[in-house]
N, C-alpha and C. Protein backbone atom coordinates (compact mmCIF):
# COMPACT_ATOMS: atom_id res chain seq x y z
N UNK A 1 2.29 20.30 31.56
CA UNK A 1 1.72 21.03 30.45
C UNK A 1 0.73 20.13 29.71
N UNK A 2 -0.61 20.66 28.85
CA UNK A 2 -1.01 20.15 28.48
C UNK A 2 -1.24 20.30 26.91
N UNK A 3 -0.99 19.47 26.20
CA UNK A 3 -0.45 19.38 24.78
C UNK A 3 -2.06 19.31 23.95
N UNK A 4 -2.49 19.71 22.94
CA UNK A 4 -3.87 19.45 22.19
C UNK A 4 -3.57 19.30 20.59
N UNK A 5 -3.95 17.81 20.00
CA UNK A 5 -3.85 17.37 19.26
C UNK A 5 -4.91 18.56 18.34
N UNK A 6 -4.56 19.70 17.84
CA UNK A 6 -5.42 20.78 17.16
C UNK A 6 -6.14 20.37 15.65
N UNK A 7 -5.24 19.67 15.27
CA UNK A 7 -5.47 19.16 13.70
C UNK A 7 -4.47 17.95 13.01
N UNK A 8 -5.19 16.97 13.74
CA UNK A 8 -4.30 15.87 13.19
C UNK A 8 -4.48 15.14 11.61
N UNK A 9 -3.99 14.68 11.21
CA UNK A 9 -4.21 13.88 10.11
C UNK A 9 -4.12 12.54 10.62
N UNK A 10 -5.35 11.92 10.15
CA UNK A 10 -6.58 10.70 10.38
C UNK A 10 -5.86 9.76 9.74
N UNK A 11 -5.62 8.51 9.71
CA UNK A 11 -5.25 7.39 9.00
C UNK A 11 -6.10 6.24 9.27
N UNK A 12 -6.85 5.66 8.84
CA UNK A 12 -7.23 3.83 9.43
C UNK A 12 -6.92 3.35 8.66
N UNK A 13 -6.83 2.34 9.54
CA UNK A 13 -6.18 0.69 8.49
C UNK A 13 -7.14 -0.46 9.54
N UNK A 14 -7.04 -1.29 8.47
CA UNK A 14 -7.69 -2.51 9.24
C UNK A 14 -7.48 -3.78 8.29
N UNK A 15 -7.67 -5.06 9.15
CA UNK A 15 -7.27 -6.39 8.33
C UNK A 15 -8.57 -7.03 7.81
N UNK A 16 -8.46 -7.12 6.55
CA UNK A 16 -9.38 -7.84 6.45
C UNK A 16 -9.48 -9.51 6.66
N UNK A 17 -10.94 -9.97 7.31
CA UNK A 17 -10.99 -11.28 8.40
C UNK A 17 -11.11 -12.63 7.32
N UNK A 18 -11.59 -12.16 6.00
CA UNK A 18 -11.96 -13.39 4.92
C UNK A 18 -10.86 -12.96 4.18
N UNK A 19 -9.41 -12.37 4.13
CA UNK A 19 -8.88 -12.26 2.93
C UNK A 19 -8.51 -13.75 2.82
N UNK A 20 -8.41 -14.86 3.42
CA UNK A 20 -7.81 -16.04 2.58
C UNK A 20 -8.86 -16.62 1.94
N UNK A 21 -10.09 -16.23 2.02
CA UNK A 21 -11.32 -16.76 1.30
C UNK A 21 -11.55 -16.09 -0.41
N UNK A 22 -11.19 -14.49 -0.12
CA UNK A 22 -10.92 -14.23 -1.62
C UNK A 22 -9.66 -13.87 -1.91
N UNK A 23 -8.54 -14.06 -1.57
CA UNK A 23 -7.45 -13.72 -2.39
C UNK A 23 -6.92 -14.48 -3.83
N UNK A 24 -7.37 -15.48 -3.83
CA UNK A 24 -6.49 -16.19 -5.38
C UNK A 24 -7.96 -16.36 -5.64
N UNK A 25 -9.56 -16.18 -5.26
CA UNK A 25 -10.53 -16.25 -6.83
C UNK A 25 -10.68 -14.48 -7.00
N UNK A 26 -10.10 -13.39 -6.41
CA UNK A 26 -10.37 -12.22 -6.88
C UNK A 26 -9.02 -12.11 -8.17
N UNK A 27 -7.50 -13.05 -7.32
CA UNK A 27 -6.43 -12.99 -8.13
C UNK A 27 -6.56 -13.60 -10.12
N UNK A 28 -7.46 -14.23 -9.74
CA UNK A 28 -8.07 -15.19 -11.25
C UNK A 28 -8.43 -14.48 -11.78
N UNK A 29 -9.89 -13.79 -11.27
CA UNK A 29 -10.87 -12.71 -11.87
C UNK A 29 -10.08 -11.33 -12.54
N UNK A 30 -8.90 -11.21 -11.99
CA UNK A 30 -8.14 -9.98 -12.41
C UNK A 30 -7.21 -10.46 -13.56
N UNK A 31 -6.46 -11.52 -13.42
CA UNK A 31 -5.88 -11.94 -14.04
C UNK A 31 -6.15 -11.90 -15.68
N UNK A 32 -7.51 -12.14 -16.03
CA UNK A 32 -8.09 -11.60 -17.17
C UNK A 32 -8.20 -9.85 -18.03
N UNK A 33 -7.96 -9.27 -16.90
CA UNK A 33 -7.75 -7.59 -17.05
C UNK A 33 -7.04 -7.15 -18.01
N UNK A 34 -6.83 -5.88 -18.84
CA UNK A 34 -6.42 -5.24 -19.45
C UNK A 34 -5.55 -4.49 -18.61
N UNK A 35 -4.09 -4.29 -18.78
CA UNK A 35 -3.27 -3.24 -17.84
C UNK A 35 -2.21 -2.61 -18.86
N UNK A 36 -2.10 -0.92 -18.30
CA UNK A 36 -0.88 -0.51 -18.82
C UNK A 36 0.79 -0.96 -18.20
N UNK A 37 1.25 -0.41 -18.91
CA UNK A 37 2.86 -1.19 -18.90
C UNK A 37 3.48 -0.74 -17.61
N UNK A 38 2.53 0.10 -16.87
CA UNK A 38 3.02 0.67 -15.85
C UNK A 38 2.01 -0.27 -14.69
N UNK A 39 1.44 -1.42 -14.97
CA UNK A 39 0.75 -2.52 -14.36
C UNK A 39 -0.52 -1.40 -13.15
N UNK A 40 -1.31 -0.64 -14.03
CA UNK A 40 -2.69 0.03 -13.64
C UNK A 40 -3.36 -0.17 -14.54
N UNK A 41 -4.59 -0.90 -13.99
CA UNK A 41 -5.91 -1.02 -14.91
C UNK A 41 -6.96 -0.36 -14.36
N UNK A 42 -7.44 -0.25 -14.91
CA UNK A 42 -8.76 1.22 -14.75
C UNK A 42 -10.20 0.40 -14.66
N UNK A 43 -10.31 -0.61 -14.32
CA UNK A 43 -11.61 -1.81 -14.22
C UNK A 43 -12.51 -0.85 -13.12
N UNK A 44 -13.53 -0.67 -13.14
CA UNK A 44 -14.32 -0.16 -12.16
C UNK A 44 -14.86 -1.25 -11.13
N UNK A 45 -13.95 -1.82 -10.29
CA UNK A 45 -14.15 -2.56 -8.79
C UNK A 45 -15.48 -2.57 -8.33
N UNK A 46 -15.39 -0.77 -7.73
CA UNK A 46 -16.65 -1.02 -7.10
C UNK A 46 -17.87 -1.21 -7.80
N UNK A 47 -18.05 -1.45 -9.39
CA UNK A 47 -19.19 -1.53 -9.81
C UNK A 47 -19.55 -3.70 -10.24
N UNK A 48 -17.75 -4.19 -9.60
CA UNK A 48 -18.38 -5.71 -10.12
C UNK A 48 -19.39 -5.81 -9.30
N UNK A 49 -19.83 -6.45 -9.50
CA UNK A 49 -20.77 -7.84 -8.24
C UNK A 49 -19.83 -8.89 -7.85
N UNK A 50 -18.41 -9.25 -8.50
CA UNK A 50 -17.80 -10.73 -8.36
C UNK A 50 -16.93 -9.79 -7.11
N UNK A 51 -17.07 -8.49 -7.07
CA UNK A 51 -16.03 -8.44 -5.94
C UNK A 51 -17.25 -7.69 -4.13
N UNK A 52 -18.23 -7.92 -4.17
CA UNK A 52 -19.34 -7.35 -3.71
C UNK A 52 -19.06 -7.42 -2.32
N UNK A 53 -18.17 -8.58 -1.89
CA UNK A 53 -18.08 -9.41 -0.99
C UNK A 53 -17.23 -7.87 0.11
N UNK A 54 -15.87 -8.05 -0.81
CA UNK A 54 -14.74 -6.76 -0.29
C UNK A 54 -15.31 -5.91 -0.32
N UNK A 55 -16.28 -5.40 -1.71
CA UNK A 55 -16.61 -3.90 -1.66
C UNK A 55 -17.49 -4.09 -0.98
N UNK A 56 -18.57 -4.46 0.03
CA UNK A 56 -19.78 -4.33 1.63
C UNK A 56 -18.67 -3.82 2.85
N UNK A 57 -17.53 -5.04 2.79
CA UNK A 57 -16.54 -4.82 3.79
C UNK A 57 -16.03 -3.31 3.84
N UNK A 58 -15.68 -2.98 2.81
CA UNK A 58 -14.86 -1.49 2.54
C UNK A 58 -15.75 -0.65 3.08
N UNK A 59 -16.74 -0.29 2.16
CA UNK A 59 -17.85 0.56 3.19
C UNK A 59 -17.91 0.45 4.29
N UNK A 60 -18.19 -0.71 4.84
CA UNK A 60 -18.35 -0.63 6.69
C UNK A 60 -17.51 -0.33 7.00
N UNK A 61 -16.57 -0.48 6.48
CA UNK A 61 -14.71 0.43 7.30
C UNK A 61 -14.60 1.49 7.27
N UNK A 62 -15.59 1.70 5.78
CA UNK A 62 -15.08 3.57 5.48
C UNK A 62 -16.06 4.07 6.70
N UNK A 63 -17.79 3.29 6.83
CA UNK A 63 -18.50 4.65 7.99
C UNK A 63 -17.90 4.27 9.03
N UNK A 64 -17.24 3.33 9.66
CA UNK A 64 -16.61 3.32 10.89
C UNK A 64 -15.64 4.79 11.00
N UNK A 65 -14.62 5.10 10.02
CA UNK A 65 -13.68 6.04 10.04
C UNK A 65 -14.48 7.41 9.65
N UNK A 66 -15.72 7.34 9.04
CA UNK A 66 -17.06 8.60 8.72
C UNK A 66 -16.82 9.16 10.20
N UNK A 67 -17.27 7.59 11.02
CA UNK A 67 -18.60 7.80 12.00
C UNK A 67 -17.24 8.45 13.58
N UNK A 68 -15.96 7.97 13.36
CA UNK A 68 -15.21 8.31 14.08
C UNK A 68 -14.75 10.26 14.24
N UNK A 69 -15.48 10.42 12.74
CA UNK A 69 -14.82 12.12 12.16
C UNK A 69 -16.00 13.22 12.28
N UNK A 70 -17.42 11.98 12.94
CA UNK A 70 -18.63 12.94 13.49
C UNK A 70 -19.05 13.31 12.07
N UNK A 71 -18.78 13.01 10.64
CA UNK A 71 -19.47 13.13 9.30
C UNK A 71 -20.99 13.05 9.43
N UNK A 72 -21.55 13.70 8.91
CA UNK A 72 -23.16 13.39 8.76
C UNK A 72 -23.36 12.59 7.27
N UNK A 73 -22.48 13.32 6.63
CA UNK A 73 -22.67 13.33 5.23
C UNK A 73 -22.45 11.19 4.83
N UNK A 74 -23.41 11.43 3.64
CA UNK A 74 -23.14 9.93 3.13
C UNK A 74 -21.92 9.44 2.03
N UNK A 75 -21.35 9.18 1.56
CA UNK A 75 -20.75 8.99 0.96
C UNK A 75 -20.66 7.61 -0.30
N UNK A 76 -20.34 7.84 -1.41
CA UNK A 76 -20.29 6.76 -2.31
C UNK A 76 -19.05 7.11 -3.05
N UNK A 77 -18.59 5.80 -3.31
CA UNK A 77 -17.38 5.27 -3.92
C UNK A 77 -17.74 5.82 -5.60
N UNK A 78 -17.01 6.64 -6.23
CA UNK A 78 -17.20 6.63 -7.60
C UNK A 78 -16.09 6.62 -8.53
N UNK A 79 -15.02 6.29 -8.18
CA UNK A 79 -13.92 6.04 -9.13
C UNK A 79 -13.16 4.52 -8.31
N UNK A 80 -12.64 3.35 -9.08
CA UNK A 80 -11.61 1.89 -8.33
C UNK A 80 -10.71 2.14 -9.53
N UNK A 81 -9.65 1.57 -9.36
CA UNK A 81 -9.05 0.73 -10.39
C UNK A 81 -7.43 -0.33 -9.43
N UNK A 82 -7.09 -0.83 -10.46
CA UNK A 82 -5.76 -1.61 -9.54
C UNK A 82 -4.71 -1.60 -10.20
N UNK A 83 -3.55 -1.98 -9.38
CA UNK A 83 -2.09 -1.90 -9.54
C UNK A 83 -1.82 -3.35 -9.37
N UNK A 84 -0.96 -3.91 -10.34
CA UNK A 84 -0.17 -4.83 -10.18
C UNK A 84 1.45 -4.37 -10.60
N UNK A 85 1.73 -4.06 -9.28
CA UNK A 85 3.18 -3.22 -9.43
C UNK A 85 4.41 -4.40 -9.99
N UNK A 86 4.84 -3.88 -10.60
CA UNK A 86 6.33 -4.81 -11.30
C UNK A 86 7.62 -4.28 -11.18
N UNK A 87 8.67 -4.67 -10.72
CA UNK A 87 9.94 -4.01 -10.57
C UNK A 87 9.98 -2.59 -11.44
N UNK A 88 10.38 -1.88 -10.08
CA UNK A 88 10.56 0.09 -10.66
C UNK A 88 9.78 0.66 -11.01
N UNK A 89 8.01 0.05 -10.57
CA UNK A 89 7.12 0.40 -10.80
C UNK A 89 6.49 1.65 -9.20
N UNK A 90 6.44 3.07 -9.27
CA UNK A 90 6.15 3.64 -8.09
C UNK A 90 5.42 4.60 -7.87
N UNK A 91 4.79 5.37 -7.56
CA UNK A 91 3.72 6.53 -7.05
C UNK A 91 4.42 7.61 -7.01
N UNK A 92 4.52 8.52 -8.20
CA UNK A 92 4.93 9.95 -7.42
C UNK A 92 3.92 10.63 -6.26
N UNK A 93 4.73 11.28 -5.59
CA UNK A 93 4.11 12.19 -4.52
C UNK A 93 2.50 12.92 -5.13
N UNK A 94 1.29 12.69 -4.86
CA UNK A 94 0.04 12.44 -5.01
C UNK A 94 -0.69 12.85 -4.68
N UNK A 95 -1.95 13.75 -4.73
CA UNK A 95 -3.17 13.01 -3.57
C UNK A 95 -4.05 13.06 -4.56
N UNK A 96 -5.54 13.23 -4.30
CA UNK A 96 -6.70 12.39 -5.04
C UNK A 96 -8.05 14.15 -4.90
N UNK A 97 -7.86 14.83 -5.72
CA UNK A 97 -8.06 16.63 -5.75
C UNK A 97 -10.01 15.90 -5.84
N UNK A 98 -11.08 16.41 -5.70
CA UNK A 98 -12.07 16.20 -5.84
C UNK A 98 -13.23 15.20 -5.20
N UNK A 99 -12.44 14.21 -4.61
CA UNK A 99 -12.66 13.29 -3.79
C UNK A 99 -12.69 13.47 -2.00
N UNK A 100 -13.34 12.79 -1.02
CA UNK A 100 -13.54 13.06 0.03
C UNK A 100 -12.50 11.96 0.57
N UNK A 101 -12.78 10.71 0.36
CA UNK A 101 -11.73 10.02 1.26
C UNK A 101 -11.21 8.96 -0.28
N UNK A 102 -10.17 8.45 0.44
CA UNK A 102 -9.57 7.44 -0.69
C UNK A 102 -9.55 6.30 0.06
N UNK A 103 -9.36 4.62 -0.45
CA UNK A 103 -8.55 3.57 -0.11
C UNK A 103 -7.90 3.44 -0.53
N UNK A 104 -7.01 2.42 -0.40
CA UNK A 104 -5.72 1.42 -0.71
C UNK A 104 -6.23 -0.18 -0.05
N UNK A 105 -6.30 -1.05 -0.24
CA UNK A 105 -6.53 -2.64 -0.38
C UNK A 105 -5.31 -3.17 -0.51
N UNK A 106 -4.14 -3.89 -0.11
CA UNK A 106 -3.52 -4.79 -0.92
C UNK A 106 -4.06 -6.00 -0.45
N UNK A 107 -4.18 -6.31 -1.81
CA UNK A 107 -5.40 -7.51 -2.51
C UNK A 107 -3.89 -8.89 -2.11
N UNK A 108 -2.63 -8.47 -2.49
CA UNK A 108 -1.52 -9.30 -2.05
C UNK A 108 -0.60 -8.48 -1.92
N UNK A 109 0.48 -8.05 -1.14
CA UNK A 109 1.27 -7.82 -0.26
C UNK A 109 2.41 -8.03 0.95
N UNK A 110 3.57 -7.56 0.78
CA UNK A 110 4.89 -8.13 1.77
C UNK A 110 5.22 -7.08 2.79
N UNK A 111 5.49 -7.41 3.45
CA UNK A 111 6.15 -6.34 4.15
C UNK A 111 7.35 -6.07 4.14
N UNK A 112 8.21 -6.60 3.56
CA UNK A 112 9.87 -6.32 3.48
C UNK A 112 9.70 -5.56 1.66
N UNK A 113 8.87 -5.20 1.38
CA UNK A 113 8.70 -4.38 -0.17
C UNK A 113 8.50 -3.47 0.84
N UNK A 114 8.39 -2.36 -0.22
CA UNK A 114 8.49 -0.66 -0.34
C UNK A 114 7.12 -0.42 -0.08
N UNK A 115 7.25 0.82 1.29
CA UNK A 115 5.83 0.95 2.02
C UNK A 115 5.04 2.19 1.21
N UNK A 116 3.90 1.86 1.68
CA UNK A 116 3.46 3.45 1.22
C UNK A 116 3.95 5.05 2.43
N UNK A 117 3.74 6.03 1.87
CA UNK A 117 4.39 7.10 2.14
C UNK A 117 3.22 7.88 2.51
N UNK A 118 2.83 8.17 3.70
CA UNK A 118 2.12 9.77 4.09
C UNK A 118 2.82 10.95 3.99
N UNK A 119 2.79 11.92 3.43
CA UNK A 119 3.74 13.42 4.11
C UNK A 119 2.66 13.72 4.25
N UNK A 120 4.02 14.96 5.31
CA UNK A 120 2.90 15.46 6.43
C UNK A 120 2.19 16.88 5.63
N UNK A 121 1.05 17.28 5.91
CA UNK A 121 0.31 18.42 4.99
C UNK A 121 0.88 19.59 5.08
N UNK A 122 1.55 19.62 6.33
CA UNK A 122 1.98 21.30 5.79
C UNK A 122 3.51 21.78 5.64
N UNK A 123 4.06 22.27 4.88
CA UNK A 123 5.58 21.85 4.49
C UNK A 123 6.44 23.17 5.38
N UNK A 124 6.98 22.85 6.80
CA UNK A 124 7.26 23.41 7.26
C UNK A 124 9.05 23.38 7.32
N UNK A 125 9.38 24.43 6.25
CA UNK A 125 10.93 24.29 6.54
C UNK A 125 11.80 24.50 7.56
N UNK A 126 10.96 24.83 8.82
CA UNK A 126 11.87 25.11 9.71
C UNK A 126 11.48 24.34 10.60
N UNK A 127 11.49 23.16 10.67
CA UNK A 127 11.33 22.42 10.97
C UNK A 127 12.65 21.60 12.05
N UNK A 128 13.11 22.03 12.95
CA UNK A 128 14.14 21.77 13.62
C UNK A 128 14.60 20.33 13.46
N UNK A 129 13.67 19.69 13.24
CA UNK A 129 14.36 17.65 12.68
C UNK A 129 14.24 17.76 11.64
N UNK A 130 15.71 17.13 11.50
CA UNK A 130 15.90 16.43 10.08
C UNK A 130 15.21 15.17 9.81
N UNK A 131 16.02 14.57 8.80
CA UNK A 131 15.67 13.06 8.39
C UNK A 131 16.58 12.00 9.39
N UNK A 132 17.68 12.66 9.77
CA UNK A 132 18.65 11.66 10.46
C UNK A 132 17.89 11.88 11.80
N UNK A 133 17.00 12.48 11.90
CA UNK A 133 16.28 12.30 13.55
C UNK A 133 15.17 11.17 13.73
N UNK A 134 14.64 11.35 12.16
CA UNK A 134 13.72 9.89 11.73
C UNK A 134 14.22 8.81 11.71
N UNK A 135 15.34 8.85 11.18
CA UNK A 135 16.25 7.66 11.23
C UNK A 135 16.53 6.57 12.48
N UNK A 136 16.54 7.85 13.39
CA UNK A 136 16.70 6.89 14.43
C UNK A 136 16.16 7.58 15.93
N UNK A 137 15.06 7.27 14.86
CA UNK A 137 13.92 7.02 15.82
C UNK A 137 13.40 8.32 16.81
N UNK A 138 13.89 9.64 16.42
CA UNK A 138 13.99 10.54 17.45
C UNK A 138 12.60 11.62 16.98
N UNK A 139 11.68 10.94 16.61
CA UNK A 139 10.67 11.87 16.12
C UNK A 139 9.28 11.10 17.02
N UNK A 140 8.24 11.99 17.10
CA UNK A 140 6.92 11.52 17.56
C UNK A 140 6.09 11.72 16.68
N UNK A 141 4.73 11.72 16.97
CA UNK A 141 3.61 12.18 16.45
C UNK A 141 3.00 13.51 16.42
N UNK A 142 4.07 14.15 16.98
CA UNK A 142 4.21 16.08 16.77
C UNK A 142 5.34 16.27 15.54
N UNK A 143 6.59 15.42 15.42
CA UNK A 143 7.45 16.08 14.55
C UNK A 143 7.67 15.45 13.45
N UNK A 144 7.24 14.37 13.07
CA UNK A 144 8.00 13.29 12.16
C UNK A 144 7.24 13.89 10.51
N UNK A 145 7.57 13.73 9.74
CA UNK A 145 7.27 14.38 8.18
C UNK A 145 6.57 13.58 7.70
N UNK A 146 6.84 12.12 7.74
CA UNK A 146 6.29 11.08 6.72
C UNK A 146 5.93 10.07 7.86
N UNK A 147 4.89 9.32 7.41
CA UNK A 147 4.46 7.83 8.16
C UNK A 147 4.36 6.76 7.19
N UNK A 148 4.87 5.78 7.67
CA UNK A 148 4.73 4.66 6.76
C UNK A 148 4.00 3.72 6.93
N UNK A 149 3.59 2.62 6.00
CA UNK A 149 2.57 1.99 6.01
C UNK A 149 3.04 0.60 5.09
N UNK A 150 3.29 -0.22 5.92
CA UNK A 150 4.12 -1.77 5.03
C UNK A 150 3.27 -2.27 4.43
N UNK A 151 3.28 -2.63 3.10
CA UNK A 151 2.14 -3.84 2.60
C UNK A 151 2.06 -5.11 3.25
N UNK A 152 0.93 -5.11 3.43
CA UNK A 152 0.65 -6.48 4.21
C UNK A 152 -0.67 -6.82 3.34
N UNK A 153 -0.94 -8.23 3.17
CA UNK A 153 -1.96 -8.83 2.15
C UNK A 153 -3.43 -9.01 3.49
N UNK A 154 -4.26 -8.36 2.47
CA UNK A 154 -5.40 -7.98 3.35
C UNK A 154 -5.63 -6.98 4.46
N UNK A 155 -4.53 -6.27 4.39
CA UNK A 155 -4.51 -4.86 4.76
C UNK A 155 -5.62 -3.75 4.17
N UNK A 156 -6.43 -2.80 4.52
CA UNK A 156 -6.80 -1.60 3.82
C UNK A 156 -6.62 -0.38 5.05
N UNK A 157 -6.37 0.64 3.55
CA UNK A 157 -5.70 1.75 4.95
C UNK A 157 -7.04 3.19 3.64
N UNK A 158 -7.49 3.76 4.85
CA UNK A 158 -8.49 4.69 4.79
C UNK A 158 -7.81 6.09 5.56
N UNK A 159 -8.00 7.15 4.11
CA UNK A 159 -7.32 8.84 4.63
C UNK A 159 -8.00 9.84 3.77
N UNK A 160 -8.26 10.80 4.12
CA UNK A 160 -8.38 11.84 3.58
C UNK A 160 -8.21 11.97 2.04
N UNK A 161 -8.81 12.58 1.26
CA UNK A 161 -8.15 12.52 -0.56
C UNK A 161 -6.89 13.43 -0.38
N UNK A 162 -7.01 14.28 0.14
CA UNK A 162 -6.07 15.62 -0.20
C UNK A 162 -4.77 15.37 0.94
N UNK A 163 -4.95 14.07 1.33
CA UNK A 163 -3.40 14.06 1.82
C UNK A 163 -2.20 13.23 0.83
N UNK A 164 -1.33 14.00 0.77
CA UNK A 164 0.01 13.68 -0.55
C UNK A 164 0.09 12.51 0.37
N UNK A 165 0.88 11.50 -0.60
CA UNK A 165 1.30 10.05 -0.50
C UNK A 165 2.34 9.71 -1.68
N UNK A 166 2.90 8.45 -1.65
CA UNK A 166 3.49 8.11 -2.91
C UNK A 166 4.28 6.62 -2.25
N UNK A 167 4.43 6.33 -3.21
CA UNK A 167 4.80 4.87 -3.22
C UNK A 167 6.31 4.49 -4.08
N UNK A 168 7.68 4.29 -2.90
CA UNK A 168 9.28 4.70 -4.11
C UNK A 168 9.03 3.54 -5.18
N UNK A 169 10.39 3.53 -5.92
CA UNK A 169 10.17 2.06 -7.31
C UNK A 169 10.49 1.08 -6.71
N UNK A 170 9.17 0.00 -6.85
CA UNK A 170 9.37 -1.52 -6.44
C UNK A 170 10.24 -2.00 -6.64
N UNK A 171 11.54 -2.47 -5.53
CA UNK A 171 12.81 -3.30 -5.64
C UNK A 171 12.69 -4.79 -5.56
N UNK A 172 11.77 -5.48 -4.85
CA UNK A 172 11.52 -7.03 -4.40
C UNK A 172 11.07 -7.10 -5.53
N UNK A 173 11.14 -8.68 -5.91
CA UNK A 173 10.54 -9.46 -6.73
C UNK A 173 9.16 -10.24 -5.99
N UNK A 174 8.57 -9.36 -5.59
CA UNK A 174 7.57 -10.27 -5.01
C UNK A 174 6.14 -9.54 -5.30
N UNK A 175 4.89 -10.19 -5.54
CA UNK A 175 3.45 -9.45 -5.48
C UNK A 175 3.59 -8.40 -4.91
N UNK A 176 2.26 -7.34 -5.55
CA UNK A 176 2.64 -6.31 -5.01
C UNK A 176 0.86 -5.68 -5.89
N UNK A 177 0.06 -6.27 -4.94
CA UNK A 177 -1.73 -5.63 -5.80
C UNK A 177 -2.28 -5.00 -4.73
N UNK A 178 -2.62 -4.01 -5.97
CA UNK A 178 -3.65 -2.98 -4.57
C UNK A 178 -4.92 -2.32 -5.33
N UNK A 179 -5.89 -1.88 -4.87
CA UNK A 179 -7.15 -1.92 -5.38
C UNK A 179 -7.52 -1.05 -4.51
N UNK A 180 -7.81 0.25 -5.47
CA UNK A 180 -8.10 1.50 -4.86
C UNK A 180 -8.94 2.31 -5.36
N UNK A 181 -9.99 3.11 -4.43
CA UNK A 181 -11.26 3.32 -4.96
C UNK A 181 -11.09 5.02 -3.54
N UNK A 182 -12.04 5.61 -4.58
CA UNK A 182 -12.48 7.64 -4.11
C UNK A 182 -13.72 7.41 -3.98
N UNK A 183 -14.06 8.09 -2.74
CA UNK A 183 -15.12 8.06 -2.29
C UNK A 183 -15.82 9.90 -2.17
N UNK A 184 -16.98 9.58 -2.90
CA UNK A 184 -17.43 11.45 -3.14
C UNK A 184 -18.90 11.62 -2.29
N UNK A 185 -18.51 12.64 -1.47
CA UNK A 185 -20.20 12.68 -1.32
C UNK A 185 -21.65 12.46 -2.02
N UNK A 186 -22.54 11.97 -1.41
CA UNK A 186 -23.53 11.48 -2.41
C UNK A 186 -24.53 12.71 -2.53
């Protein structure tokens, strides 16, 4: 039989190759920031110049994932800001209404912390797997609900705006920055 991927939902990720070149002078530069108690500051990224370096990189990642989706259209970044997550700090279920594609950056990142969360777009209750089929391991890339995505430092992961996400409450005591910017047609 032959199976046809009809409408998948798109994810990229990729490493960035200089993150040990800017991770602790972008960590300085932030360090000065204004943040709410819920550790989000609203700094507009893509408009520094001190971060010009990441934001050239980001773009070339984003038309790589454009140029993979056959887009004609151009696109510009018009909303950043960042998270410096702190214990029980987490993302309700989300997406980004007005916007064409989103990032995520972690600027620093673990992988044994709390991943980010894809669900899947269309909420199908009859859905013959449960969660205990995810559990162990009994789902593919036809049935599974959610995909996960570990923080890793110098990671960026590129999706759709209008796909829900969320992030549970930070349990590790460890870094946890991410720097995220909407990208709108120009």
């Amino acid at each position: 039989m032959q199976i046809n991927l009809c409408f998948p939902t798109v994810i990229g990720f990729s490493d960035c190759p200089f993150i040990d070149e800017i991770k602790e002078p972008y960590k300085k530069i932030i360090s000065d920031y204004k943040y709410e108690a819920n550790g989000r500051c609203d700094e507009n990224i893509h408009l520094n110049p001190k971060f010009s370096k990441l934001n050239n990189w980001i773009i070339g990642e984003l038309n790589k994932y454009v140029e993979g989706h056959i887009y004609k259209d151009k696109y510009e970044c018009t909303e950043s800001w960042l998270i410096d997550y702190k214990l029980g700090i987490y993302q309700p279920i989300h997406n980004h209404p007005g916007f064409v594609f989103s990032v995520l950056f972690f600027l620093e990142g673990y992988e044994d912390d709390v991943n980010l969360t894809f669900h899947h777009p269309v909420d199908d209750m009859m859905n013959p797997l449960n969660n205990t089929a995810k559990q162990q391991g009994e789902t593919n890339d036809f049935t599974h609900r959610e995909i996960y995505y570990k923080p890793k430092t110098g990671r960026l992961i590129i999706w759709r705006s209008n796909i829900m996400h969320s992030v549970l409450p930070k349990t590790k005591n460890c870094k946890r920055i991410i720097l995220s910017y909407n990208f709108s047609k120009k």
